[in-house]
C-alpha atoms as a PDB file:
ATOM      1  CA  UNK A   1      89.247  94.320  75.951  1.00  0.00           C
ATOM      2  CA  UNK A   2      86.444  95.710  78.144  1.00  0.00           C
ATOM      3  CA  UNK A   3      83.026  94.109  78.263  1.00  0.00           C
ATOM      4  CA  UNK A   4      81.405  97.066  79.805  1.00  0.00           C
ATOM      5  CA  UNK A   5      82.689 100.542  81.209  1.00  0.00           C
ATOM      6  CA  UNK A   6      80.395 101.797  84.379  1.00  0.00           C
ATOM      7  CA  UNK A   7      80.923 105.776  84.388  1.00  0.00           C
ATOM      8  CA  UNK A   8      80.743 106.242  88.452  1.00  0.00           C
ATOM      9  CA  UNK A   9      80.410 109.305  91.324  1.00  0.00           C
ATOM     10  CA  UNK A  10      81.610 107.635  94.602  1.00  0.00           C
ATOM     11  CA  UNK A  11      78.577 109.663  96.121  1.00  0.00           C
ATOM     12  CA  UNK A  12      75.977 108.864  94.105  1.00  0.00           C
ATOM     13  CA  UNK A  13      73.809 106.244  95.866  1.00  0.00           C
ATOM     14  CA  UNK A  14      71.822 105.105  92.982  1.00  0.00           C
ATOM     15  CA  UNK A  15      75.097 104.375  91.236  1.00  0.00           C
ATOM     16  CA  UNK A  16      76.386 102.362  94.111  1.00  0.00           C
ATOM     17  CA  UNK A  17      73.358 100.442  94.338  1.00  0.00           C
ATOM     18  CA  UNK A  18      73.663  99.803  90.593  1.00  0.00           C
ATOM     19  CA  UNK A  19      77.346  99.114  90.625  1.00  0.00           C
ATOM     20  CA  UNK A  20      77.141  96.373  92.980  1.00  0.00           C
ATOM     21  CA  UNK A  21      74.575  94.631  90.783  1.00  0.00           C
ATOM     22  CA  UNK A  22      77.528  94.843  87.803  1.00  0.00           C
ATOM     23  CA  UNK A  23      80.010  93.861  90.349  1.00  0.00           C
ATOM     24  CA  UNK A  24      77.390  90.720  91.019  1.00  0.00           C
ATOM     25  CA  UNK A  25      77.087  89.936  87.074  1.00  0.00           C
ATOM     26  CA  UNK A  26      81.076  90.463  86.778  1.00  0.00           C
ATOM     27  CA  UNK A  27      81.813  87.812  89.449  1.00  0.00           C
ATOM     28  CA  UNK A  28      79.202  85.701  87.448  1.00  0.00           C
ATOM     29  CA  UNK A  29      79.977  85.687  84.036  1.00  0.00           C
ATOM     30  CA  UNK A  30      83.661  87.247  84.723  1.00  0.00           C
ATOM     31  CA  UNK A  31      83.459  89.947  82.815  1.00  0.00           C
ATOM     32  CA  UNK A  32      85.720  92.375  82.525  1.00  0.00           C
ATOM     33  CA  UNK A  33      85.021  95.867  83.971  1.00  0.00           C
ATOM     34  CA  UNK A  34      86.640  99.704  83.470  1.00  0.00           C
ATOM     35  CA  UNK A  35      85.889 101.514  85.835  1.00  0.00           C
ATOM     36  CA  UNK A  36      85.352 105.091  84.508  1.00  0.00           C
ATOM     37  CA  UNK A  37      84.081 108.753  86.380  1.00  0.00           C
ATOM     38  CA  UNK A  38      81.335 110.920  85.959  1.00  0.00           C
ATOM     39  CA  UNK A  39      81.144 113.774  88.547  1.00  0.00           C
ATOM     40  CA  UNK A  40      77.943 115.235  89.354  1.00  0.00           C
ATOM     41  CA  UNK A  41      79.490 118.591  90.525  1.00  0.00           C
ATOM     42  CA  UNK A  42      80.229 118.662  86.796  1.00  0.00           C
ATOM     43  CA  UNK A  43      76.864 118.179  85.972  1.00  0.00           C
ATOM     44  CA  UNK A  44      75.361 120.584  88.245  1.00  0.00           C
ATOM     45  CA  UNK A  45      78.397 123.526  88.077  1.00  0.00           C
ATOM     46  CA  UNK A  46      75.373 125.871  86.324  1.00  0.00           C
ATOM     47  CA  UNK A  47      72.602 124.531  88.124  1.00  0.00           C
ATOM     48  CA  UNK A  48      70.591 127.220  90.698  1.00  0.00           C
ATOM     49  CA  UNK A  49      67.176 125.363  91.075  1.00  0.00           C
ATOM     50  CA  UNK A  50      66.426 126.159  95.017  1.00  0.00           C
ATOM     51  CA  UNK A  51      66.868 122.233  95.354  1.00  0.00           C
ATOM     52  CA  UNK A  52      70.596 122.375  94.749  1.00  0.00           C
ATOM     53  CA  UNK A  53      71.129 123.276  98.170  1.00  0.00           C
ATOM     54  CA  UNK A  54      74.750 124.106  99.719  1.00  0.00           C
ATOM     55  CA  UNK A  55      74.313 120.636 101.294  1.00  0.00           C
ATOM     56  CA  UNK A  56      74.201 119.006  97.669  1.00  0.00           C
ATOM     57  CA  UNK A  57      76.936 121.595  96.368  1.00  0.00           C
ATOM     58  CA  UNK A  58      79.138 120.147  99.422  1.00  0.00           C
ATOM     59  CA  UNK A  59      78.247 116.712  98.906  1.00  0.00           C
ATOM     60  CA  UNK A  60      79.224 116.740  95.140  1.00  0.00           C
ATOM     61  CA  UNK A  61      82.448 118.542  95.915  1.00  0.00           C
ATOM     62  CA  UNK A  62      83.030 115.513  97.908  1.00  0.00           C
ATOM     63  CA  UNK A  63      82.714 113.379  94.901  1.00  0.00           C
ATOM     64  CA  UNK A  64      84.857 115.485  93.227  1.00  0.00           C
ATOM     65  CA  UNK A  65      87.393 114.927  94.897  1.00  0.00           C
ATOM     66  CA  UNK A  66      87.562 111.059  95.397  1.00  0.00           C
ATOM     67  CA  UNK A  67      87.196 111.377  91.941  1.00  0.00           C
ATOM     68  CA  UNK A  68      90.433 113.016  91.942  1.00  0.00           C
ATOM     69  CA  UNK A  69      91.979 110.506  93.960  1.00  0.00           C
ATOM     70  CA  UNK A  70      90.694 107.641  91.898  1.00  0.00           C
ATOM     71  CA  UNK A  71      92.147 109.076  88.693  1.00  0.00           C
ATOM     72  CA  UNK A  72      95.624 109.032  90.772  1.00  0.00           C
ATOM     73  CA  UNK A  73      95.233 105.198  91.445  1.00  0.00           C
ATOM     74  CA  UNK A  74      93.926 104.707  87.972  1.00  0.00           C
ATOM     75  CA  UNK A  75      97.737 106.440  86.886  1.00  0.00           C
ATOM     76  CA  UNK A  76      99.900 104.768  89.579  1.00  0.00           C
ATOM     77  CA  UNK A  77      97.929 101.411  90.075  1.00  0.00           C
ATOM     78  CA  UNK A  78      95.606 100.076  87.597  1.00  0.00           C
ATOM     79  CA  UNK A  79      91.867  99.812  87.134  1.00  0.00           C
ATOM     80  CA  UNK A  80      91.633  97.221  89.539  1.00  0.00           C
ATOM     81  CA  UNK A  81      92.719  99.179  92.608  1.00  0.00           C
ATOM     82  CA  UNK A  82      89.879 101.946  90.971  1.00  0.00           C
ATOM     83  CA  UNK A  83      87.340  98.593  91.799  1.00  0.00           C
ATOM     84  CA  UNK A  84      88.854  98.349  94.941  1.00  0.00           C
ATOM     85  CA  UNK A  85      88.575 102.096  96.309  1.00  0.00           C
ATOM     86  CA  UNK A  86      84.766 102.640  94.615  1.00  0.00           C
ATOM     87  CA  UNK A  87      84.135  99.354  96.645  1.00  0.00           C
ATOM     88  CA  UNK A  88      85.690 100.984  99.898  1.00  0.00           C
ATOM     89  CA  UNK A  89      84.438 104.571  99.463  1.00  0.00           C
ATOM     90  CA  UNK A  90      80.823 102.894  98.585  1.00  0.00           C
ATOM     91  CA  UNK A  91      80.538 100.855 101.284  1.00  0.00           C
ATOM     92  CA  UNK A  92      81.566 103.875 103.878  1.00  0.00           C
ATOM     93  CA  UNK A  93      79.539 106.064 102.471  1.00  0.00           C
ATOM     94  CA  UNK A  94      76.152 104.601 101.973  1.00  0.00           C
ATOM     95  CA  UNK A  95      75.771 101.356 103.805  1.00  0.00           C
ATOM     96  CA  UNK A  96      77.916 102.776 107.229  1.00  0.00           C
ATOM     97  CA  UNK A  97      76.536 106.200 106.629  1.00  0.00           C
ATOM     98  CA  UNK A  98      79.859 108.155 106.971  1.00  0.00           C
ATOM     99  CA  UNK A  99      79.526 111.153 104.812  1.00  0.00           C
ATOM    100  CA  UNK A 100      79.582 113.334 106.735  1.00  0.00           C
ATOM    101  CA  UNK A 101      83.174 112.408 106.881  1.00  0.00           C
ATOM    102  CA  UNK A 102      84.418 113.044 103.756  1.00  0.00           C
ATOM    103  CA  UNK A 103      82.914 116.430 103.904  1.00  0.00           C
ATOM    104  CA  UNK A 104      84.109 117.539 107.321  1.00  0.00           C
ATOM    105  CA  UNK A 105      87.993 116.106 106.262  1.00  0.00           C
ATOM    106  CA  UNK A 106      88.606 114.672 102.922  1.00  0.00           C
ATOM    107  CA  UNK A 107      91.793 113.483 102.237  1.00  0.00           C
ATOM    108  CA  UNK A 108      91.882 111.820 106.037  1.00  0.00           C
ATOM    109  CA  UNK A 109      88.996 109.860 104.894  1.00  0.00           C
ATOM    110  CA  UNK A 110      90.359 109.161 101.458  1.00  0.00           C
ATOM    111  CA  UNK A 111      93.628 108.292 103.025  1.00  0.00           C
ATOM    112  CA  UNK A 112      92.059 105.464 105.207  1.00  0.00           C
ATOM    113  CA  UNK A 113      89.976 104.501 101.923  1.00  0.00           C
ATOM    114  CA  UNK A 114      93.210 104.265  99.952  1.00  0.00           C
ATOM    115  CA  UNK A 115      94.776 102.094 102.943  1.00  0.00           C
ATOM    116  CA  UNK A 116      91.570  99.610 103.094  1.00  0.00           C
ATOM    117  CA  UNK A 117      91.952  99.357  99.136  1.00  0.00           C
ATOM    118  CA  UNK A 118      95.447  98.593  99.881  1.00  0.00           C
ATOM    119  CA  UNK A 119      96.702 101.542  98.052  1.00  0.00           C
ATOM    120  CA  UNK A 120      99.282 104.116  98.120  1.00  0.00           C
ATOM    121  CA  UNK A 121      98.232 106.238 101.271  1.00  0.00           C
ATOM    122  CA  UNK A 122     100.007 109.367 100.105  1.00  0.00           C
ATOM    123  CA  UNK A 123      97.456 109.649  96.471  1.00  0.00           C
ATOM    124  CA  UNK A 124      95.150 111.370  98.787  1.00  0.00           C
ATOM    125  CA  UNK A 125      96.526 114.601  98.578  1.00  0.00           C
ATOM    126  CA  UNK A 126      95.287 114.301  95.175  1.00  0.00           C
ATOM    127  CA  UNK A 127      91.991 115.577  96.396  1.00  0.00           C
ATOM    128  CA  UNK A 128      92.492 118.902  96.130  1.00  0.00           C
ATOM    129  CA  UNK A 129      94.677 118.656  93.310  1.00  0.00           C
ATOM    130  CA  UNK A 130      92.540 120.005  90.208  1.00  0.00           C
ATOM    131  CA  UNK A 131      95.283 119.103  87.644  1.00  0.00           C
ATOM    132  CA  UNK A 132      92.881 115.645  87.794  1.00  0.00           C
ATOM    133  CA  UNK A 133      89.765 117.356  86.656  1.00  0.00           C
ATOM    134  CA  UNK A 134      90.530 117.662  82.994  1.00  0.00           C
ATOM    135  CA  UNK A 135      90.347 113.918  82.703  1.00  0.00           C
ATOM    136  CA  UNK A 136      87.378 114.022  84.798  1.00  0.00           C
ATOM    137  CA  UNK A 137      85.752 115.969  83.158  1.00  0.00           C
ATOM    138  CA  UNK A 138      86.662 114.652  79.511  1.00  0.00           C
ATOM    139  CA  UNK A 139      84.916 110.934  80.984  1.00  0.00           C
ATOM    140  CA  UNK A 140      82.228 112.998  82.239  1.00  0.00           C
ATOM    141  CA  UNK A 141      81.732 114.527  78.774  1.00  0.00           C
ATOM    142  CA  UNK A 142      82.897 110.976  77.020  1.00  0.00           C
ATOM    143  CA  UNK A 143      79.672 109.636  79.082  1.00  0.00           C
ATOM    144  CA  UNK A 144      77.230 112.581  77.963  1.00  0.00           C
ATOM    145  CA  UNK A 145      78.135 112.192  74.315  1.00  0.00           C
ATOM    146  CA  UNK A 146      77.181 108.534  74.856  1.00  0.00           C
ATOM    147  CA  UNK A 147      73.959 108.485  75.950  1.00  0.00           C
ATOM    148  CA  UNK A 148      73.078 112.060  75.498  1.00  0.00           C
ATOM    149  CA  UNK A 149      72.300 114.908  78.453  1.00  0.00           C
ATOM    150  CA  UNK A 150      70.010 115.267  80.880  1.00  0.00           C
ATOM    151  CA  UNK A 151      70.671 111.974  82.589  1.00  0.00           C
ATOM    152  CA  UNK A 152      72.420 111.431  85.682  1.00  0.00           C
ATOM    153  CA  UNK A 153      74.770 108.409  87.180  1.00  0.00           C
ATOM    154  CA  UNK A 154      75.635 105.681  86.910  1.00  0.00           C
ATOM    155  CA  UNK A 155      75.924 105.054  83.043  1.00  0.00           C
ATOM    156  CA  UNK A 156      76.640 101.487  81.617  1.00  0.00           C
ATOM    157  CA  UNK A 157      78.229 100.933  78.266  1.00  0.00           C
ATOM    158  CA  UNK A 158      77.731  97.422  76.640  1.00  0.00           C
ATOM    159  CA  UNK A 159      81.122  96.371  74.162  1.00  0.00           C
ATOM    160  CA  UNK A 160      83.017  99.608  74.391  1.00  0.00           C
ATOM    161  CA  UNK A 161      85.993  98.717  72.578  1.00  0.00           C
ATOM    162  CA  UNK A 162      83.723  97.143  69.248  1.00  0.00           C
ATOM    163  CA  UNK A 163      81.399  98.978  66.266  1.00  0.00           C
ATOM    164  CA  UNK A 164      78.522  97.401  68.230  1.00  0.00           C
ATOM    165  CA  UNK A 165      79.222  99.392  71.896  1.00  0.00           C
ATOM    166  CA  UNK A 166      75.915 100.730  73.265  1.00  0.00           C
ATOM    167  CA  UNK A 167      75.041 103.355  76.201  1.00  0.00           C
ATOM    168  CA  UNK A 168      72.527 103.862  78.399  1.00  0.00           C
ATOM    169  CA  UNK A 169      71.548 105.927  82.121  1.00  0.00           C
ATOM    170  CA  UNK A 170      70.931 103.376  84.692  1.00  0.00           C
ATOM    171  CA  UNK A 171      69.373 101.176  85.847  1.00  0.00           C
ATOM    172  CA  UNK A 172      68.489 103.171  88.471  1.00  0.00           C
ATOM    173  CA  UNK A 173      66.989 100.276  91.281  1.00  0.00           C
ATOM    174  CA  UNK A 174      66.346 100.367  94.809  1.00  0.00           C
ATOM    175  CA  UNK A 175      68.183  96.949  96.259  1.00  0.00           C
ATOM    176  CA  UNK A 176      70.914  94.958  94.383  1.00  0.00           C
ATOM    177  CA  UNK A 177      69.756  91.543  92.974  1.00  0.00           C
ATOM    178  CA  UNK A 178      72.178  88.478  93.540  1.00  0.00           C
ATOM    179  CA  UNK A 179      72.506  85.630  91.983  1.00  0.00           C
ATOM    180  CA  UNK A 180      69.870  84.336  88.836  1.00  0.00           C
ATOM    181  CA  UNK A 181      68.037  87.219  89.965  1.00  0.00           C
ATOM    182  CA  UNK A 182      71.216  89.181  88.898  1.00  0.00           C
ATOM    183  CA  UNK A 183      71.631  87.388  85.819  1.00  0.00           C
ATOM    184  CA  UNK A 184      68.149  87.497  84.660  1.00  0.00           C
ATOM    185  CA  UNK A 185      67.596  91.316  85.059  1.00  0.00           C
ATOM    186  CA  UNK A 186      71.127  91.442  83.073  1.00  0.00           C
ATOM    187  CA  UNK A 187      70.255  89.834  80.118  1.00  0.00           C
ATOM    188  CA  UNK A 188      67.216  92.196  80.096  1.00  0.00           C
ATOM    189  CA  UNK A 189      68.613  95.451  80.303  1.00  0.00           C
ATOM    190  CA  UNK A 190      71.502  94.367  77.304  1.00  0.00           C
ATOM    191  CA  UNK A 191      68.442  93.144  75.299  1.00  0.00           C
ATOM    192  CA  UNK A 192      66.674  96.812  75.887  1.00  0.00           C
ATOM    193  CA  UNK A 193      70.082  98.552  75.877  1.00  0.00           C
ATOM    194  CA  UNK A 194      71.222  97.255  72.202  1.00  0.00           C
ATOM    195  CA  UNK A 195      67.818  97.410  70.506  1.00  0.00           C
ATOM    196  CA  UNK A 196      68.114  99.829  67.409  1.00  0.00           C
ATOM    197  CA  UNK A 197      66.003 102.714  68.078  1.00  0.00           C
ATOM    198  CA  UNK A 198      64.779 102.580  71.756  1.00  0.00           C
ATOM    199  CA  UNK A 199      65.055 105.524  73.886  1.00  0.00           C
ATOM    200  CA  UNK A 200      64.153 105.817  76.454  1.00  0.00           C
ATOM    201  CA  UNK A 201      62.132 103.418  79.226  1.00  0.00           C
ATOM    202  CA  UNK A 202      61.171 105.089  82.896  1.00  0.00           C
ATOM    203  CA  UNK A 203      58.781 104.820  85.997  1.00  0.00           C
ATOM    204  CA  UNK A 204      59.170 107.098  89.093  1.00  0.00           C
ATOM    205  CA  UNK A 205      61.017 105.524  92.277  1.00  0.00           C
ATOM    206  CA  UNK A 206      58.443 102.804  94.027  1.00  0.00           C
ATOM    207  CA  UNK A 207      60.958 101.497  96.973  1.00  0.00           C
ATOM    208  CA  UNK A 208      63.294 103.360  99.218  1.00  0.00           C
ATOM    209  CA  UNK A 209      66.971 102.488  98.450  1.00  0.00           C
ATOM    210  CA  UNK A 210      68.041  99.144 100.131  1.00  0.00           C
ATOM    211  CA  UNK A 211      71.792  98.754 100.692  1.00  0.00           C
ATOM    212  CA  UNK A 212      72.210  95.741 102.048  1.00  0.00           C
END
């Protein structure tokens, strides 16, 4: 049984950031963490604001597709190799800056990732397989119906598997915390996350993302 579920896009840097605090907390406390996907191409397929820019359209594709790939190792591994390959893909993306990458050749890129997560090289023609997408997009929904829409990744859910499971968007933070710092900000969040009636808490970014 699950002690949290982190709904994840591979691209998403706030959700990285956030994902290795959980990863932090999970070494910790040893929780137990499923892995799930959200896909923001999903969640911007109608969007036309002039923002959404081919760039972003490309980028989220991108996500898309690892997504893809992870629900392959999800079916032939388990959800620890889907730790293993966020962790890989994550750490490519945003702390060595590789995009770029993924975009210009996708499943080469995934097909190293899969190798580093020591995982079967050949799921990355599962990129452009869209047979995956239905159970993409049924987390991405599962996450939406959780916490409600217009909200972003990552999304944390406290005690999925019990009557008392809880949702919530973010945190969305600029630099992981380790340690007691971890731990402390933890135990504040579930206190604010499984309070009966709050909604919603927010302040505009104050720090530029740190991914070290």
């Amino acid at each position: 049984m699950a002690d949290l579920e982190f709904f994840f896009d591979p691209v998403c840097p706030f959700a990285w950031v956030t994902s290795r605090w959980v990863a932090e907390v999970q070494a910790l406390r040893g929780y137990d963490v499923r892995w799930r996907f959200i896909a923001l191409s999903v969640l911007n397929e109608n969007q036309n604001a002039e923002w959404y820019t081919e760039g972003y359209r490309a980028a989220h594709m991108a996500g898309m597709m690892s997504l893809r790939v992870a629900d392959a190792v999800r079916l032939h591994h388990d959800n620890d190799a889907v730790s293993r390959l966020y962790t890989v893909l994550g750490t490519a993306i945003h702390v060595d800056q590789r995009r770029a990458e993924i975009t210009a050749d996708p499943e080469a890129f995934l097909a190293w990732a899969l190798a580093e997560a020591n995982c079967d090289v050949s799921l990355a023609s599962a990129a452009l397989d869209d047979s995956h997408d239905a159970y993409i997009r049924a987390d991405t929904a599962l996450a939406l119906e959780r916490t409600g829409k217009d909200v972003g990744t990552p999304i944390i859910t406290f005690n999925p598997d019990s009557d008392s499971s809880s949702s919530f968007f973010g945190p969305v933070i600029s630099k992981t915390p380790r340690g007691d710092d971890a731990l402390r900000l933890w135990d504040a969040i579930e206190v604010l996350a499984t309070t009966s009636g709050l909604s919603e808490l927010k302040r505009s970014n104050r720090a530029a993302l740190d991914f070290s």
